[in-house]
C-alpha atoms as a PDB file:
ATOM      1  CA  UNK A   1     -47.807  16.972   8.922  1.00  0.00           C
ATOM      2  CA  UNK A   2     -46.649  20.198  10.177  1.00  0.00           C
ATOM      3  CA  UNK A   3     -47.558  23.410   9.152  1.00  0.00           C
ATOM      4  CA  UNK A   4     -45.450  26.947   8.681  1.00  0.00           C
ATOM      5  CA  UNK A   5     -47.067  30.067   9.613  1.00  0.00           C
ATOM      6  CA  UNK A   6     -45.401  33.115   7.880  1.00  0.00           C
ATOM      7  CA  UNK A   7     -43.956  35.494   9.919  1.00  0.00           C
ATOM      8  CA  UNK A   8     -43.193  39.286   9.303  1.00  0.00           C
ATOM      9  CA  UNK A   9     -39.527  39.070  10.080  1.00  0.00           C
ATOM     10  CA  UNK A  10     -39.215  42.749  10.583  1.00  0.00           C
ATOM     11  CA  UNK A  11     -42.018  45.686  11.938  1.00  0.00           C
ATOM     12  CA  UNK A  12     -44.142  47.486   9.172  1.00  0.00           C
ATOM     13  CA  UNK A  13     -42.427  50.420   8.496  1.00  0.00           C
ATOM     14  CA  UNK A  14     -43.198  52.961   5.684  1.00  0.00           C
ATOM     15  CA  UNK A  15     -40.581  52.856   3.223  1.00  0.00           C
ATOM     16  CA  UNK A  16     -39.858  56.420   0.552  1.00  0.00           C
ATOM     17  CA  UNK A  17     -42.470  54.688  -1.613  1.00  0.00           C
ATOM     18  CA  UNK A  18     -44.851  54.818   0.556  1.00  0.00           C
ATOM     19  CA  UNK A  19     -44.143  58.226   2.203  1.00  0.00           C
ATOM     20  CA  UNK A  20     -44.209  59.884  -0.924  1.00  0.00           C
ATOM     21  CA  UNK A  21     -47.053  58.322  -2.524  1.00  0.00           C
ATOM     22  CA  UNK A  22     -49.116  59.235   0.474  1.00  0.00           C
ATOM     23  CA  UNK A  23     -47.659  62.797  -0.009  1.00  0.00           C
ATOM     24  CA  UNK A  24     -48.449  62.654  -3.885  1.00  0.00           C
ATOM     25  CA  UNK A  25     -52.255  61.016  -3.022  1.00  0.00           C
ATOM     26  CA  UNK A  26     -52.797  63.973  -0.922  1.00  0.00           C
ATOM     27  CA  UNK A  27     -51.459  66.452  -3.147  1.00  0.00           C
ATOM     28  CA  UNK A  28     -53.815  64.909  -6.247  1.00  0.00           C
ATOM     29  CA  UNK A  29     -56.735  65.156  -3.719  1.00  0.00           C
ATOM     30  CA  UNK A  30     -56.620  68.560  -2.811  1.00  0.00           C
ATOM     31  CA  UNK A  31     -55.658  69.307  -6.624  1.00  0.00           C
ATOM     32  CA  UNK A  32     -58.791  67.435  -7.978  1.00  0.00           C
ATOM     33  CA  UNK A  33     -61.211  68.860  -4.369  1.00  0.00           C
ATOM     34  CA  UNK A  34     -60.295  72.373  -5.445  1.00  0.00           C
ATOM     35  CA  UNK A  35     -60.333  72.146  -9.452  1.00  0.00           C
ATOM     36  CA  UNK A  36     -62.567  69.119  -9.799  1.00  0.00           C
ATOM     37  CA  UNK A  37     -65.374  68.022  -7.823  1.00  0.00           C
ATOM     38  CA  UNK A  38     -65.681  66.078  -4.386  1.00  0.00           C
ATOM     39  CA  UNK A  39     -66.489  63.004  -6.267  1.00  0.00           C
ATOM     40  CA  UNK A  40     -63.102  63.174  -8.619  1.00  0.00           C
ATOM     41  CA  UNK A  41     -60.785  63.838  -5.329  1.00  0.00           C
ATOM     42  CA  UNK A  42     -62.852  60.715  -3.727  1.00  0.00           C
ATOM     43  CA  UNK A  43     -61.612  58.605  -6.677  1.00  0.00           C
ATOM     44  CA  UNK A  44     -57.854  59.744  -6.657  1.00  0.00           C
ATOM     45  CA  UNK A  45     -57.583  59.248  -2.907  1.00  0.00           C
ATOM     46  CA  UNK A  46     -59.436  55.601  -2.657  1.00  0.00           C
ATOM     47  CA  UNK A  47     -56.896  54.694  -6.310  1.00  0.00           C
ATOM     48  CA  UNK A  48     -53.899  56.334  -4.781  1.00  0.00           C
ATOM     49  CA  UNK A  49     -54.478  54.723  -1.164  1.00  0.00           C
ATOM     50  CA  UNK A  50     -55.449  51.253  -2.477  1.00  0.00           C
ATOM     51  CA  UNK A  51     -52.431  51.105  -4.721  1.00  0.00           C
ATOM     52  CA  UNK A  52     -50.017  52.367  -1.498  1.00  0.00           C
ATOM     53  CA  UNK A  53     -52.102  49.275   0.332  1.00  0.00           C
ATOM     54  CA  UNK A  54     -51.223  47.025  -2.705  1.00  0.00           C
ATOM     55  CA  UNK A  55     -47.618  47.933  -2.826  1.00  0.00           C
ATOM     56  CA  UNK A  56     -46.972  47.630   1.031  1.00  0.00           C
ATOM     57  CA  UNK A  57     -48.676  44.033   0.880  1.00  0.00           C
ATOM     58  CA  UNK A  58     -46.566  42.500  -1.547  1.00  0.00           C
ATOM     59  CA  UNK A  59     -43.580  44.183   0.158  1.00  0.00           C
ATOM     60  CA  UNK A  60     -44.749  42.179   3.375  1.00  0.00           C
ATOM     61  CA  UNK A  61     -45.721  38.764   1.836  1.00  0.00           C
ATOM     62  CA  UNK A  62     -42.024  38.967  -0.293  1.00  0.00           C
ATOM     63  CA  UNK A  63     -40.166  39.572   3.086  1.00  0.00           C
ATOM     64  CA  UNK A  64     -42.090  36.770   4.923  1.00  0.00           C
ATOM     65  CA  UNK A  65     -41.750  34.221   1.975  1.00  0.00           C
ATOM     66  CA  UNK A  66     -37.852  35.364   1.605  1.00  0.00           C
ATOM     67  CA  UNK A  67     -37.652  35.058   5.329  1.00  0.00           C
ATOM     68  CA  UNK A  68     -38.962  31.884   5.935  1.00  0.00           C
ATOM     69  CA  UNK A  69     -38.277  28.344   3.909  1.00  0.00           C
ATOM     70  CA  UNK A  70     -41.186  28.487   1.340  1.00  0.00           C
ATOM     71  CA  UNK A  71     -41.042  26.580  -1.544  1.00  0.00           C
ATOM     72  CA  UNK A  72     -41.886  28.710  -4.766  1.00  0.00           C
ATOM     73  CA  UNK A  73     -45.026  27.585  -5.457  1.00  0.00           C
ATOM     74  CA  UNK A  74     -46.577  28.342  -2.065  1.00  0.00           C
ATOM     75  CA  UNK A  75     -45.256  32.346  -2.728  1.00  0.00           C
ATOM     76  CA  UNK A  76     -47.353  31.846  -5.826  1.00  0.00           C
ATOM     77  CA  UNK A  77     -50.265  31.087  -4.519  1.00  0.00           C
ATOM     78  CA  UNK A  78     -49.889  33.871  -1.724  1.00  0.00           C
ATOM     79  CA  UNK A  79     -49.076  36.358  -4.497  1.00  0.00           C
ATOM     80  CA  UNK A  80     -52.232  35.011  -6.644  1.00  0.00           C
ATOM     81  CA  UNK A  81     -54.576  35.016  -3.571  1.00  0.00           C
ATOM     82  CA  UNK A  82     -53.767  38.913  -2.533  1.00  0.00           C
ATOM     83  CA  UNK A  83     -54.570  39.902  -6.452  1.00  0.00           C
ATOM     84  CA  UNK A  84     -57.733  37.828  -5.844  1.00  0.00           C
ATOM     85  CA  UNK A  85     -58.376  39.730  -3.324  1.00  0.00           C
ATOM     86  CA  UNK A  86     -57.327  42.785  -4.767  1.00  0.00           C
ATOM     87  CA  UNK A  87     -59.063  42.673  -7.882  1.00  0.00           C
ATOM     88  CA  UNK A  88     -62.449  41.378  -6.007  1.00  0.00           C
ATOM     89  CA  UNK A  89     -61.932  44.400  -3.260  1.00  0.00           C
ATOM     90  CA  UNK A  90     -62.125  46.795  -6.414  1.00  0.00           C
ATOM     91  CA  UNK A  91     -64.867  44.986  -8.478  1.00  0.00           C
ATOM     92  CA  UNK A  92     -66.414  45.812  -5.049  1.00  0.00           C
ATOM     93  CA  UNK A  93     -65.914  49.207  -4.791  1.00  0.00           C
ATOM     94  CA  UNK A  94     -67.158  50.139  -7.878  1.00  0.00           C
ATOM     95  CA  UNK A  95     -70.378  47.672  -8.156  1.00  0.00           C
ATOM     96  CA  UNK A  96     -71.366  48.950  -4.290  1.00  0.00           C
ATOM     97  CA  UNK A  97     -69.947  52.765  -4.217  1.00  0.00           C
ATOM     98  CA  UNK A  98     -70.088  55.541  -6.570  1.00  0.00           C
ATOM     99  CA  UNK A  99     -66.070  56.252  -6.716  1.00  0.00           C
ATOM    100  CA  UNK A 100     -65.272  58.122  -9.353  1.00  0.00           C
ATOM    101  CA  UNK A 101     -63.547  56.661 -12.384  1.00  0.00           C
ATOM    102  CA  UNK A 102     -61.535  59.266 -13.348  1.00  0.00           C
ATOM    103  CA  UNK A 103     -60.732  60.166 -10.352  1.00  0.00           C
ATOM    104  CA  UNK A 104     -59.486  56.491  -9.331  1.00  0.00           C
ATOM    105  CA  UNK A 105     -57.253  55.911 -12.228  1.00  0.00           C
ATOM    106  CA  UNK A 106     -55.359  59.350 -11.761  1.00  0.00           C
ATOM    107  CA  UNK A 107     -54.935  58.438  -7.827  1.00  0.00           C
ATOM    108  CA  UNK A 108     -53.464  55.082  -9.114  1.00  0.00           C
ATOM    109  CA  UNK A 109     -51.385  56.609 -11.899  1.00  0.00           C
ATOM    110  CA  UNK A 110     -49.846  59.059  -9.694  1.00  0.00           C
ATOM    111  CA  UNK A 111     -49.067  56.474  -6.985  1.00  0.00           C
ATOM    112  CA  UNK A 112     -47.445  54.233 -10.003  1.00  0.00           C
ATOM    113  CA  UNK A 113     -45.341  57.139 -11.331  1.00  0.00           C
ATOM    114  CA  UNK A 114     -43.789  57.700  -7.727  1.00  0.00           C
ATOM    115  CA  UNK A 115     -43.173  53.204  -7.697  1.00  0.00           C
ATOM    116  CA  UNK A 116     -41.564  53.916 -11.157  1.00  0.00           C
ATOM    117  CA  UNK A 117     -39.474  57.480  -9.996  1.00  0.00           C
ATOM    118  CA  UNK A 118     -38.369  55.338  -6.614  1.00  0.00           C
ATOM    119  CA  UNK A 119     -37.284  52.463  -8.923  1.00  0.00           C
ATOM    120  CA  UNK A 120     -35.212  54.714 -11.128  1.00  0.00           C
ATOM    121  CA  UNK A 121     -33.300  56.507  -8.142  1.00  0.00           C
ATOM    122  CA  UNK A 122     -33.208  52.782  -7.121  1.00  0.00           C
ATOM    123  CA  UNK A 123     -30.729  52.277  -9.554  1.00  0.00           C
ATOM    124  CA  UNK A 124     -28.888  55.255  -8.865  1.00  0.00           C
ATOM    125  CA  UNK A 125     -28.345  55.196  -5.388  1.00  0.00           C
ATOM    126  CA  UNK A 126     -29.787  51.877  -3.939  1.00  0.00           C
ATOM    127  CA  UNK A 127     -32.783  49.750  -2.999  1.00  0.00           C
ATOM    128  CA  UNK A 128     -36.216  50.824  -2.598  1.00  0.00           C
END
């Protein structure tokens, strides 16, 4: 029986996606520190940065499992297990911490409306 590690066929390297999301996280966290409260721009940057996490991992496991020879249901399971992971990391965060609600949706919404704008110039001019 052998067994396949997957490899990162390439160095992590921030893509547009991720360099603007950061850029729009930051902007929504000075936004919601100077009109909000501490707590709101706590939220927005833990949603925004988790989502930019989120996005960069499945970037990374898609390259390794295109990369490699990995049958489909094995990228399944990889996909399934970083959701897992995902959605236990948040159930986490808000059962142990006191992030903002409010504040964590509009850091994830504005990090999903920069995927989204990305996507669309995507099809305009190219890839992500």
């Amino acid at each position: 029986m052998t067994t396949e590690i997957m490899k990162i066929t390439r160095p992590i390297t921030f893509s547009r996606v991720e360099k603007h999301g950061l850029i729009v996280t930051g902007i929504l966290v000075a936004i919601n520190a100077l009109v909000g409260s501490r707590e709101l721009a706590l939220g927005a940057g833990v949603g925004g940065g988790l989502v930019l996490v989120n996005f960069l991992a499945i970037r990374l496991v898609v390259g390794a499992l295109i990369g490699g020879a990995h049958s489909k249901g094995f990228s399944v399971f990889v996909l399934m297990i970083k959701m897992a992971v995902l959605i236990g990391l948040v159930i986490s965060l808000f059962l142990l911490t006191k992030i903002n609600i409010y504040g964590f949706l509009i850091g994830m919404v504005g990090v999903v409306i920069v995927i989204i704008g990305e996507a669309l110039r995507g099809k305009k001019d190219g890839a992500l």
